[in-house]
C-alpha atoms as a PDB file:
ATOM      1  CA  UNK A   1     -59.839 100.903 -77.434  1.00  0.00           C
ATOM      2  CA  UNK A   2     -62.077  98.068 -76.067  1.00  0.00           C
ATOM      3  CA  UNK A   3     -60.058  94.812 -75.535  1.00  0.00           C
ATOM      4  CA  UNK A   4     -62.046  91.522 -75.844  1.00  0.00           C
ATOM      5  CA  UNK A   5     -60.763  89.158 -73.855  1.00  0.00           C
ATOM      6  CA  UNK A   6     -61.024  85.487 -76.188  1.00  0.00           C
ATOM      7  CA  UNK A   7     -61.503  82.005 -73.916  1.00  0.00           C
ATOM      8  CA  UNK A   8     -57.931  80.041 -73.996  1.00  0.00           C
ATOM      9  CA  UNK A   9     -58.513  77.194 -76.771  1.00  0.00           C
ATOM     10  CA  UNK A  10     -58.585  74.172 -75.632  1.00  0.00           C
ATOM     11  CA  UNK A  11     -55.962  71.484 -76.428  1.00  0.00           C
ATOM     12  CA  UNK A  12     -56.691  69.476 -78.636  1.00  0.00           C
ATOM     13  CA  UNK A  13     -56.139  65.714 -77.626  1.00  0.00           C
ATOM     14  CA  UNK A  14     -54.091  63.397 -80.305  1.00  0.00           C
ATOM     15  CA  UNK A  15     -55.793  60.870 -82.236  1.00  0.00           C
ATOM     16  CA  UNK A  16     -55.074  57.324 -80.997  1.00  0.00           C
ATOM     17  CA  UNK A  17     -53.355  55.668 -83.534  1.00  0.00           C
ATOM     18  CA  UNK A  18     -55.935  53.025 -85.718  1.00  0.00           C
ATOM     19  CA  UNK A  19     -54.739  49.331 -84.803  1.00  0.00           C
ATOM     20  CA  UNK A  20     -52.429  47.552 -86.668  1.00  0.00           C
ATOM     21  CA  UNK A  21     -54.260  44.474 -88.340  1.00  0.00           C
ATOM     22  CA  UNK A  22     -53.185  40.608 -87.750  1.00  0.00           C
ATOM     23  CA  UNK A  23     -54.528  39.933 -91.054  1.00  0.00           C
ATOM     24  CA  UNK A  24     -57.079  40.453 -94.347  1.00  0.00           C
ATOM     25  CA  UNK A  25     -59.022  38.158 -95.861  1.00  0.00           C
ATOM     26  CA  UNK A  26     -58.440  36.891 -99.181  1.00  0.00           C
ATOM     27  CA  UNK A  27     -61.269  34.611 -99.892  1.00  0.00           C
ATOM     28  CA  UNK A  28     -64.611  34.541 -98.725  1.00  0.00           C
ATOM     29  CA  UNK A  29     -66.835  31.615-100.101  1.00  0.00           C
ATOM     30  CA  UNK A  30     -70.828  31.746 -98.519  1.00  0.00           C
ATOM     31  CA  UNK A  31     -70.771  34.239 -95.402  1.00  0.00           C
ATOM     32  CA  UNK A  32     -68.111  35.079 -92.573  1.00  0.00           C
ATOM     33  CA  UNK A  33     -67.908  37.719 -89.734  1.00  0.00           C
ATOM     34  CA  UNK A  34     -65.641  38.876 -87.540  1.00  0.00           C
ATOM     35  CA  UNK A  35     -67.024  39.786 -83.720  1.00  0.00           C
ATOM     36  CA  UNK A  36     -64.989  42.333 -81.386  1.00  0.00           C
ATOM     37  CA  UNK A  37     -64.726  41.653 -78.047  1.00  0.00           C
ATOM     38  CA  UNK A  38     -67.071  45.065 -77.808  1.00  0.00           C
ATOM     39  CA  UNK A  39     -69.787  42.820 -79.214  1.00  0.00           C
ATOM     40  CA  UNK A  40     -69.913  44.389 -82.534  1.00  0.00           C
ATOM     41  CA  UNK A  41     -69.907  41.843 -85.618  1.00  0.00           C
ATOM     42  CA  UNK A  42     -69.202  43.117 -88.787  1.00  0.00           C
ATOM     43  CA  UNK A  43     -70.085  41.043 -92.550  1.00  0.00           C
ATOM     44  CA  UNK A  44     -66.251  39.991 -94.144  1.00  0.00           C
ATOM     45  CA  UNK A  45     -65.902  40.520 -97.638  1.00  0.00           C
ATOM     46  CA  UNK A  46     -62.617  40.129 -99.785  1.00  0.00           C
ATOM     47  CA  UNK A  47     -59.721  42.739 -98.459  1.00  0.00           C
ATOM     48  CA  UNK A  48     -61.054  43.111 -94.999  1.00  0.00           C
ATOM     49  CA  UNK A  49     -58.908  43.689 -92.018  1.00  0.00           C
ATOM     50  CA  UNK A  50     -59.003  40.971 -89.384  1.00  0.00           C
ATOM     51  CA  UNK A  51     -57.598  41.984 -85.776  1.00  0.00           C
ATOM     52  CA  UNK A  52     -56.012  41.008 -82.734  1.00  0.00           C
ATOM     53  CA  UNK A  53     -58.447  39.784 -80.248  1.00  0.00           C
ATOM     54  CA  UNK A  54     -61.398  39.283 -82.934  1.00  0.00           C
ATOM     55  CA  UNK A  55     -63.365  36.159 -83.607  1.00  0.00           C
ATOM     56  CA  UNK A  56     -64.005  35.342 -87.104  1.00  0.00           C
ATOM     57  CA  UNK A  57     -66.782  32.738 -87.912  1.00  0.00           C
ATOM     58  CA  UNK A  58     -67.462  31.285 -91.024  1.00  0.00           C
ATOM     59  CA  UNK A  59     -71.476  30.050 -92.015  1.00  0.00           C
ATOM     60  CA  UNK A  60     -72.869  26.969 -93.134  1.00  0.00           C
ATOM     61  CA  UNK A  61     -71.106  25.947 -96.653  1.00  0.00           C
ATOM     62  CA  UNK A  62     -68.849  28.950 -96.144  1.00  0.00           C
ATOM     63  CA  UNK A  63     -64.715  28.674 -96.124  1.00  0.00           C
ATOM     64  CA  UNK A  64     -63.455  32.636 -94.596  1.00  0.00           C
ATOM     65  CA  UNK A  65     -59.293  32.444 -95.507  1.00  0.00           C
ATOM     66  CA  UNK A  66     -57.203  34.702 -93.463  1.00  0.00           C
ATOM     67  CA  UNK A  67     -53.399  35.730 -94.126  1.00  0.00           C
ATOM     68  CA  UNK A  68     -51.829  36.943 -91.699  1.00  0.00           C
ATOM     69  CA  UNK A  69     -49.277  39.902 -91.491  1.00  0.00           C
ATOM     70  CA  UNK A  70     -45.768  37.425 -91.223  1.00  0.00           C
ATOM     71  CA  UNK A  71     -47.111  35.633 -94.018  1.00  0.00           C
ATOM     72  CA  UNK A  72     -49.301  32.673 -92.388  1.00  0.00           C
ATOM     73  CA  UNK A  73     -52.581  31.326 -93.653  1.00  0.00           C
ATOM     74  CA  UNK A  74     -55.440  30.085 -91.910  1.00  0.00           C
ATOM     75  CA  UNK A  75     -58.246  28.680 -94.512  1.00  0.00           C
ATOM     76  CA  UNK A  76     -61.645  28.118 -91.494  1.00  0.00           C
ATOM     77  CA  UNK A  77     -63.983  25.213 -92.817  1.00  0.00           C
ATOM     78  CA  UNK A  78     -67.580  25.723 -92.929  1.00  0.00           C
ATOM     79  CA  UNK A  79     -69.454  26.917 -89.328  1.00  0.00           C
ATOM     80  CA  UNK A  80     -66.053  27.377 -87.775  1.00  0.00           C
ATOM     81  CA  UNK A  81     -65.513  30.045 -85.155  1.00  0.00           C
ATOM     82  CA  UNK A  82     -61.791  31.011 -84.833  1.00  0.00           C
ATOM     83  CA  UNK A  83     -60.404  33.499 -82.527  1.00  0.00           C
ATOM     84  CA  UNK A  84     -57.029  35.575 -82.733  1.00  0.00           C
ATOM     85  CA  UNK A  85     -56.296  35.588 -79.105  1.00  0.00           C
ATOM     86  CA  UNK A  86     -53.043  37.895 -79.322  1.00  0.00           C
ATOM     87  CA  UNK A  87     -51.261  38.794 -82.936  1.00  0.00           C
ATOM     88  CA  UNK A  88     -48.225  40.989 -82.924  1.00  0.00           C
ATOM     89  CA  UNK A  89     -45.988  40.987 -85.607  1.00  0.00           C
ATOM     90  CA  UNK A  90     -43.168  43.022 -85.341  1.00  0.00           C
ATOM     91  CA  UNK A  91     -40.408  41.097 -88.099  1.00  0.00           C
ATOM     92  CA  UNK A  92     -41.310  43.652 -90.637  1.00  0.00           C
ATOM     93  CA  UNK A  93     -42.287  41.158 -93.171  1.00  0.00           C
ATOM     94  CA  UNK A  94     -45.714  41.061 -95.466  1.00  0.00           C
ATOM     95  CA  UNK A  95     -44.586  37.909 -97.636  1.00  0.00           C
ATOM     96  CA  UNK A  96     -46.077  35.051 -97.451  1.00  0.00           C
ATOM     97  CA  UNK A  97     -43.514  31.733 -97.576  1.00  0.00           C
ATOM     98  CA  UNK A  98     -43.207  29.159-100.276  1.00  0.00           C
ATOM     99  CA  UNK A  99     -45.913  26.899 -99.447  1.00  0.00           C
ATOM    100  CA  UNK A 100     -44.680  23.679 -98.548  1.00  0.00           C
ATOM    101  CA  UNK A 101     -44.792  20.884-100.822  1.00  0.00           C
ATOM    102  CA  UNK A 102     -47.501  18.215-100.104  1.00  0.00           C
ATOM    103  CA  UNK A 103     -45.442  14.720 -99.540  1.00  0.00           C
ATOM    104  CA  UNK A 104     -46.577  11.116 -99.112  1.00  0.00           C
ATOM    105  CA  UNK A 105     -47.677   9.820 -95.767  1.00  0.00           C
ATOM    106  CA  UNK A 106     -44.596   8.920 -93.395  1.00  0.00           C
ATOM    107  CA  UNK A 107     -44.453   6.003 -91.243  1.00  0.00           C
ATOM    108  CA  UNK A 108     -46.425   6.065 -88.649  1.00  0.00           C
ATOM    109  CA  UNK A 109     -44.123   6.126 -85.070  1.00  0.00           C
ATOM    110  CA  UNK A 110     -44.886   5.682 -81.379  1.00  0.00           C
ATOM    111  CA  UNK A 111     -46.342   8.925 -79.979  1.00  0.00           C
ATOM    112  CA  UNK A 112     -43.413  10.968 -77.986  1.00  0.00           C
ATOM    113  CA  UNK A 113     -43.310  10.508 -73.830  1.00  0.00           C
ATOM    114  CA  UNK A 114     -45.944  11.799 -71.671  1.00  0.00           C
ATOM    115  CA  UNK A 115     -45.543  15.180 -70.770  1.00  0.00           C
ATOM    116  CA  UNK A 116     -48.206  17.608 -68.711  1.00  0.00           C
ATOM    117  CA  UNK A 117     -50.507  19.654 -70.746  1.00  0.00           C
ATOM    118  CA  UNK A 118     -49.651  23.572 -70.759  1.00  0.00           C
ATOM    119  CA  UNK A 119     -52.982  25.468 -71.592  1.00  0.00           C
ATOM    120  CA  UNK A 120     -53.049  28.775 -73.891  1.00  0.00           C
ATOM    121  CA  UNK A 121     -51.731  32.037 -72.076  1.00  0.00           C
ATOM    122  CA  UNK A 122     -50.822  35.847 -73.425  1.00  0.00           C
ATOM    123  CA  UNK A 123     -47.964  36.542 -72.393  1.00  0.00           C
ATOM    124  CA  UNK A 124     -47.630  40.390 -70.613  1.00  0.00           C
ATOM    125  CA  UNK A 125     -44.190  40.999 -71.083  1.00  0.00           C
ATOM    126  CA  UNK A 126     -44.459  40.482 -74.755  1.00  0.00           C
ATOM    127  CA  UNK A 127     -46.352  43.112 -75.185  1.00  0.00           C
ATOM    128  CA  UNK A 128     -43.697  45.196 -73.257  1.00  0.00           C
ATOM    129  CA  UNK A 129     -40.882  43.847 -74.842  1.00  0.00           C
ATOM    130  CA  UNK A 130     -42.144  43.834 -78.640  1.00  0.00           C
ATOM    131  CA  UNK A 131     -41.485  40.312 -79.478  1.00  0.00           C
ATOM    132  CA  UNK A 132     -43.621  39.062 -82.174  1.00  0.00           C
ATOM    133  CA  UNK A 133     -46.489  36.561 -81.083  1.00  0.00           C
ATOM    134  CA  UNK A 134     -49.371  34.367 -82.472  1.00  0.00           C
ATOM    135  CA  UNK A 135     -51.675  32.888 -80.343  1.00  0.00           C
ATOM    136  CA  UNK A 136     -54.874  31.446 -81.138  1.00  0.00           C
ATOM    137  CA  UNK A 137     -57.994  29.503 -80.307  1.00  0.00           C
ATOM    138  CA  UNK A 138     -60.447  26.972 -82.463  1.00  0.00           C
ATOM    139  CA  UNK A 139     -63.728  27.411 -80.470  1.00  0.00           C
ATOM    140  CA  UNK A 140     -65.804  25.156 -82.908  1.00  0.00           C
ATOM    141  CA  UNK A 141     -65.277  23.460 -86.196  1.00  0.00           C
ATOM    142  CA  UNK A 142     -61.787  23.454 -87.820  1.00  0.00           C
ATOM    143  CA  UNK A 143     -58.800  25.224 -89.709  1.00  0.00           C
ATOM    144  CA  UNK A 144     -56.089  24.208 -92.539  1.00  0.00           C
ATOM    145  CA  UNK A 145     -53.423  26.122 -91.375  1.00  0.00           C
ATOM    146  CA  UNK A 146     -49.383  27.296 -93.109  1.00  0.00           C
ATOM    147  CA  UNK A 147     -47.400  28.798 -90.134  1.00  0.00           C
ATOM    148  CA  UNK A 148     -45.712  32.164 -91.019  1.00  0.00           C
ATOM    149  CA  UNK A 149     -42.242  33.944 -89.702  1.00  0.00           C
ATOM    150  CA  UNK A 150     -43.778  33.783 -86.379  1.00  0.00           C
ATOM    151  CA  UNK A 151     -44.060  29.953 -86.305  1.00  0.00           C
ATOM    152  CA  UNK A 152     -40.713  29.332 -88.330  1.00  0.00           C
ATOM    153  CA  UNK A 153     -38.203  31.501 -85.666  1.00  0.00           C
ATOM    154  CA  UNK A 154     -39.929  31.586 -82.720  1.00  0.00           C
ATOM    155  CA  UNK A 155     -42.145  28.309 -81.587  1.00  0.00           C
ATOM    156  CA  UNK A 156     -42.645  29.195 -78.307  1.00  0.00           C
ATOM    157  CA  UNK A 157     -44.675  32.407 -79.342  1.00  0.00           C
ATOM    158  CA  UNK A 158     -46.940  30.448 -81.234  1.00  0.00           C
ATOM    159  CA  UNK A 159     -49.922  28.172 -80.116  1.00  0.00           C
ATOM    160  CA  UNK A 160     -53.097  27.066 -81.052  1.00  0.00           C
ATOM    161  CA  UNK A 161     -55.947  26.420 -78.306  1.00  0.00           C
ATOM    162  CA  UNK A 162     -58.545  24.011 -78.637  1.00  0.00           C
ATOM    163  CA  UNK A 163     -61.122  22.446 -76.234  1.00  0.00           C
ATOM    164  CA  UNK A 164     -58.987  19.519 -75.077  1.00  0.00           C
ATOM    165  CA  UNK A 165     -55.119  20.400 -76.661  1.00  0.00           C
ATOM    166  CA  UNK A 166     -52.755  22.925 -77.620  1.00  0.00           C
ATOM    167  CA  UNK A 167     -50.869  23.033 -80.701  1.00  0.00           C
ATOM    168  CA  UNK A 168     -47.110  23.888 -81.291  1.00  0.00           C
ATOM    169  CA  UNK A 169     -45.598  23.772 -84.422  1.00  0.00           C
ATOM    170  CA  UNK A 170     -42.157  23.445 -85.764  1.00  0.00           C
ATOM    171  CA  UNK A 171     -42.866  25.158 -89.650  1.00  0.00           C
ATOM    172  CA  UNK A 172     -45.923  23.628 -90.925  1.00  0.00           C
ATOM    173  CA  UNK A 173     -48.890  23.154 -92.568  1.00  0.00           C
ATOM    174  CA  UNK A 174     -51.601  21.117 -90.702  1.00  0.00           C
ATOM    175  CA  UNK A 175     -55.038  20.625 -90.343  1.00  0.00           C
ATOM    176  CA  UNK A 176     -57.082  20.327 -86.940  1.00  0.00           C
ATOM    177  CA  UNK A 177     -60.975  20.159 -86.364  1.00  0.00           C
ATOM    178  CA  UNK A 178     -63.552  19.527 -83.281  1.00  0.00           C
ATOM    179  CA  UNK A 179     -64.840  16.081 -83.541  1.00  0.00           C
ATOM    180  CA  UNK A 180     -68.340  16.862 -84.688  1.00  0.00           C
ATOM    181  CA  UNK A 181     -71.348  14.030 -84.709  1.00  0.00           C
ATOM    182  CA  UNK A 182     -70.268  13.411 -88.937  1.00  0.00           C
ATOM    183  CA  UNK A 183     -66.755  13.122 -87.228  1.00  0.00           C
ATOM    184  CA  UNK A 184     -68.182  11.067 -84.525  1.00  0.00           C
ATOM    185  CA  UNK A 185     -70.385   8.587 -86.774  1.00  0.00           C
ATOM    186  CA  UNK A 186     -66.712   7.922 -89.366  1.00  0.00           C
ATOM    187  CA  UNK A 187     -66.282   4.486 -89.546  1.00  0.00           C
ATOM    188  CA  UNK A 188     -62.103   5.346 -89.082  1.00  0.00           C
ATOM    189  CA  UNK A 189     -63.268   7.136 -85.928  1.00  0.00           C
ATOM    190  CA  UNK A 190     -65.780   4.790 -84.760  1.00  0.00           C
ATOM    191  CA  UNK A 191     -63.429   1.148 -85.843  1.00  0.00           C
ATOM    192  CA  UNK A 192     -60.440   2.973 -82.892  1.00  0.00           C
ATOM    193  CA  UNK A 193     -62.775   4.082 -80.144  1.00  0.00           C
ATOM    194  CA  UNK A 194     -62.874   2.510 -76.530  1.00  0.00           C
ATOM    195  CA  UNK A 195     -66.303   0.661 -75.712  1.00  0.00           C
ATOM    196  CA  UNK A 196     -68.382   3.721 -74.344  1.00  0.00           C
ATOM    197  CA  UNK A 197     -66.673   6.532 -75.655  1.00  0.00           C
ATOM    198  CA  UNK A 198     -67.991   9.249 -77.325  1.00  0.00           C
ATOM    199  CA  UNK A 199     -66.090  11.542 -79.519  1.00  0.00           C
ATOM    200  CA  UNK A 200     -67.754  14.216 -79.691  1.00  0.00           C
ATOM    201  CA  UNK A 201     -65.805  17.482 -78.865  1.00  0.00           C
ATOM    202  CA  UNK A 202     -62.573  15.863 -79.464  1.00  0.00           C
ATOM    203  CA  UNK A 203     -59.934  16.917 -82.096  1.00  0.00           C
ATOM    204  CA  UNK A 204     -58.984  15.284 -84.782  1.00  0.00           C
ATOM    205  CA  UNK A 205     -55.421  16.335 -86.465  1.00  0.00           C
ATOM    206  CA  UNK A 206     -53.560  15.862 -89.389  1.00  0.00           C
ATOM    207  CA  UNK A 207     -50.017  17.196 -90.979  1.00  0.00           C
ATOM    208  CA  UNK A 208     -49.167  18.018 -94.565  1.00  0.00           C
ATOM    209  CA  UNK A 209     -45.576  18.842 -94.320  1.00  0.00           C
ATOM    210  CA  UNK A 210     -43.130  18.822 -90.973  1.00  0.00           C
ATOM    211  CA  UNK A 211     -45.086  18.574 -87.335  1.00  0.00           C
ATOM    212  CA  UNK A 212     -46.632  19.882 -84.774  1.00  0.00           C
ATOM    213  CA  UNK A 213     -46.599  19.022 -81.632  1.00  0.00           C
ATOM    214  CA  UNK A 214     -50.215  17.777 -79.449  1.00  0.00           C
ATOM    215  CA  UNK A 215     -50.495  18.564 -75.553  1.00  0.00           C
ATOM    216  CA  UNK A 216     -52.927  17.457 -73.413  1.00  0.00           C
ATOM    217  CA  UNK A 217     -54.532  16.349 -70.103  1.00  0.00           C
ATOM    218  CA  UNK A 218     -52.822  12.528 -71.733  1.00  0.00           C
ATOM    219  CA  UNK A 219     -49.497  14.177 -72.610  1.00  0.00           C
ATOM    220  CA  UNK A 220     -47.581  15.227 -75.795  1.00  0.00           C
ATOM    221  CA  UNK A 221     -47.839  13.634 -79.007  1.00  0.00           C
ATOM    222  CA  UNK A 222     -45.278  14.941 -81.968  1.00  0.00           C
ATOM    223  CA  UNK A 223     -47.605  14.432 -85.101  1.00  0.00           C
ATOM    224  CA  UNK A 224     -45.457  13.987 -88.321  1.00  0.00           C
ATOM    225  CA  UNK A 225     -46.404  13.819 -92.263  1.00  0.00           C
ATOM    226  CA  UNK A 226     -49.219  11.852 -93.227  1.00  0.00           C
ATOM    227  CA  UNK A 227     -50.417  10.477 -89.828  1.00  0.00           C
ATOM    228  CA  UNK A 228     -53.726  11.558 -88.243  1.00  0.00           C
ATOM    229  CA  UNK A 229     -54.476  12.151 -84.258  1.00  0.00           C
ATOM    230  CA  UNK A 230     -57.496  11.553 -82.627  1.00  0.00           C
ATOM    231  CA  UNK A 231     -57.425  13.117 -79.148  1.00  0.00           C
ATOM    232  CA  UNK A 232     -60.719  12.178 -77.379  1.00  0.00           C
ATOM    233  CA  UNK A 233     -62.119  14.460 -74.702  1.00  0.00           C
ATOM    234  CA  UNK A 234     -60.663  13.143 -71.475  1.00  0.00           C
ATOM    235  CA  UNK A 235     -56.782  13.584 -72.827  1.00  0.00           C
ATOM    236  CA  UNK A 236     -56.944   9.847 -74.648  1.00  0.00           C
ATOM    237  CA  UNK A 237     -54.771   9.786 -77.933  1.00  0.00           C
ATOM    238  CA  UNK A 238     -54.848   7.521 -80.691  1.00  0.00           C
ATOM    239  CA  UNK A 239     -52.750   7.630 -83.807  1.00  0.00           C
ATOM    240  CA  UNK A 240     -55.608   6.696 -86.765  1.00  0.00           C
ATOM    241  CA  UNK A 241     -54.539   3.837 -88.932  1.00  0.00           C
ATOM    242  CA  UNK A 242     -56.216   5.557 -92.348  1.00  0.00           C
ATOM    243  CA  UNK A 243     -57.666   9.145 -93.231  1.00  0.00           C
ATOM    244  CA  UNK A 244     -60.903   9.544 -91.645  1.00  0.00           C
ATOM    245  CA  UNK A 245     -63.924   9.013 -94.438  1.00  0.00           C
ATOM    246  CA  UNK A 246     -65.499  12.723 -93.625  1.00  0.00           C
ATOM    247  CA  UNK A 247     -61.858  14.116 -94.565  1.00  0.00           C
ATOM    248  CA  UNK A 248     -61.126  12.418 -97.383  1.00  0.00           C
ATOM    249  CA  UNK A 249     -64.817  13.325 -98.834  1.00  0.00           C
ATOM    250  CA  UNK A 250     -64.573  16.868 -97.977  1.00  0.00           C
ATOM    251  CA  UNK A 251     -60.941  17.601 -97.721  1.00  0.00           C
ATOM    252  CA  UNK A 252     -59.336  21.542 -96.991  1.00  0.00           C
ATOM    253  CA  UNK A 253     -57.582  22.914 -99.905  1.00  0.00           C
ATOM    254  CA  UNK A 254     -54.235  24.799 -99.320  1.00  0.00           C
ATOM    255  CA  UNK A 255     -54.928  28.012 -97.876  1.00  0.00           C
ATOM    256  CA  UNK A 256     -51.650  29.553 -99.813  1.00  0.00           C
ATOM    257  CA  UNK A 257     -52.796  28.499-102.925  1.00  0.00           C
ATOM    258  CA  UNK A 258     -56.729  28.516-102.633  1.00  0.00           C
ATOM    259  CA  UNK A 259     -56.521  32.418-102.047  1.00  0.00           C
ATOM    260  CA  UNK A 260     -58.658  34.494-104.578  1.00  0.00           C
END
């Protein structure tokens, strides 16, 4: 009897497992995209996945809102890019809090003591150890943000880069955008500045409910209800006397309750 000898089948290697995403989006108004750090950009529609390490920009006249897997919002104003630096959410939890109520202004208080600015870092042994983390960057325009689990249990693993601060939070919902030239030209903006100064590429910051707290090459500023930051780009802080005229005109609506 002839005996055919068959090649030895080759193993067959295990599918990597399909990442986990940080978040979907639940509104699109106008045009947003999301860009891997591959290079590829992709359209966002309704439903789509949003993932660790991705940028998401949102077009002219365009809001992109984003909720994320421990239940936080993040509702990007019009020609905004946003990136999710490093998203790991490991507390098991889909549901989104109870958005916080929207109060009247506080007093206004002296900003907190000097402290030195501590820029935006992953941390490695996060990743080894599986604690949850939620670090971002705002790369141009701006962001109304509610903080989920992440930012409610564990401040430390949350922070928000921009080009001249960091954010921390203490459970919040806030607002923050780059100081564009309509920013630059507001008459609350312009009434506060230093002779010389340009504002451009500065931040300006504001709180709905609780704090957050403002680092930078100046120091730390703990930002409560109702006041508004401007942080100008060489580290300069000044605590706004009134709502800036392009915010009040064109203000963010609550990314918890704006969702479609």
């Amino acid at each position: 009897m002839l005996l055919l000898s068959l090649p030895a089948l080759a193993a067959t290697p295990a599918a990597a497992p399909a990442p986990t995403p940080a978040a979907n989006v639940t509104l699109v108004t106008g045009r947003g995209t999301a860009s891997a750090t591959a290079g590829s950009i992709r359209t966002l529609a309704k439903g789509d996945a949003v993932y660790s390490g991705e940028i998401v920009h949102s077009s002219a006249n365009s809001y992109v809102d984003l909720k994320f897997s421990d239940g936080g919002y993040f509702l990007l104003r019009p020609n905004s890019r946003f990136q999710v630096v490093d998203f790991a959410n490991h507390s098991g939890t889909t549901e989104a809090p109870t958005p916080p109520p929207e109060t009247p202004a506080a007093p206004v208080p002296a900003p907190s003591p000097a402290a030195p600015a501590a820029p935006l870092q992953a941390k490695p042994q996060d990743t080894q150890n599986g604690a949850s983390r939620a670090f971002f960057s705002l790369l141009k325009g701006g962001f109304r943000s509610i903080s989920g689990l992440i930012g409610k249990i564990n401040h430390d693993e949350y922070q928000v880069s921009t080009p001249v601060a960091t954010i921390g939070i203490r459970g919040t919902d806030y607002l923050v955008v780059i100081c564009d030239a309509t920013c630059a030209t507001d008459p609350q903006i312009v009434a506060v500045l230093p002779p010389g100064i340009n504002p451009l590429g500065g931040i300006v910051s504001t709180v709905y409910a609780h704090s957050i707290v403002v680092t930078d090459a100046g120091g730390t500023v703990t930002l409560l209800e109702g006041q508004y930051l401007l942080v100008l780009p060489d580290g300069t802080n000044i605590l706004l006397p009134l709502e800036p005229h392009f915010l009040h005109v064109d203000p963010t609506p609550n990314p918890a309750t704006c969702a479609g």
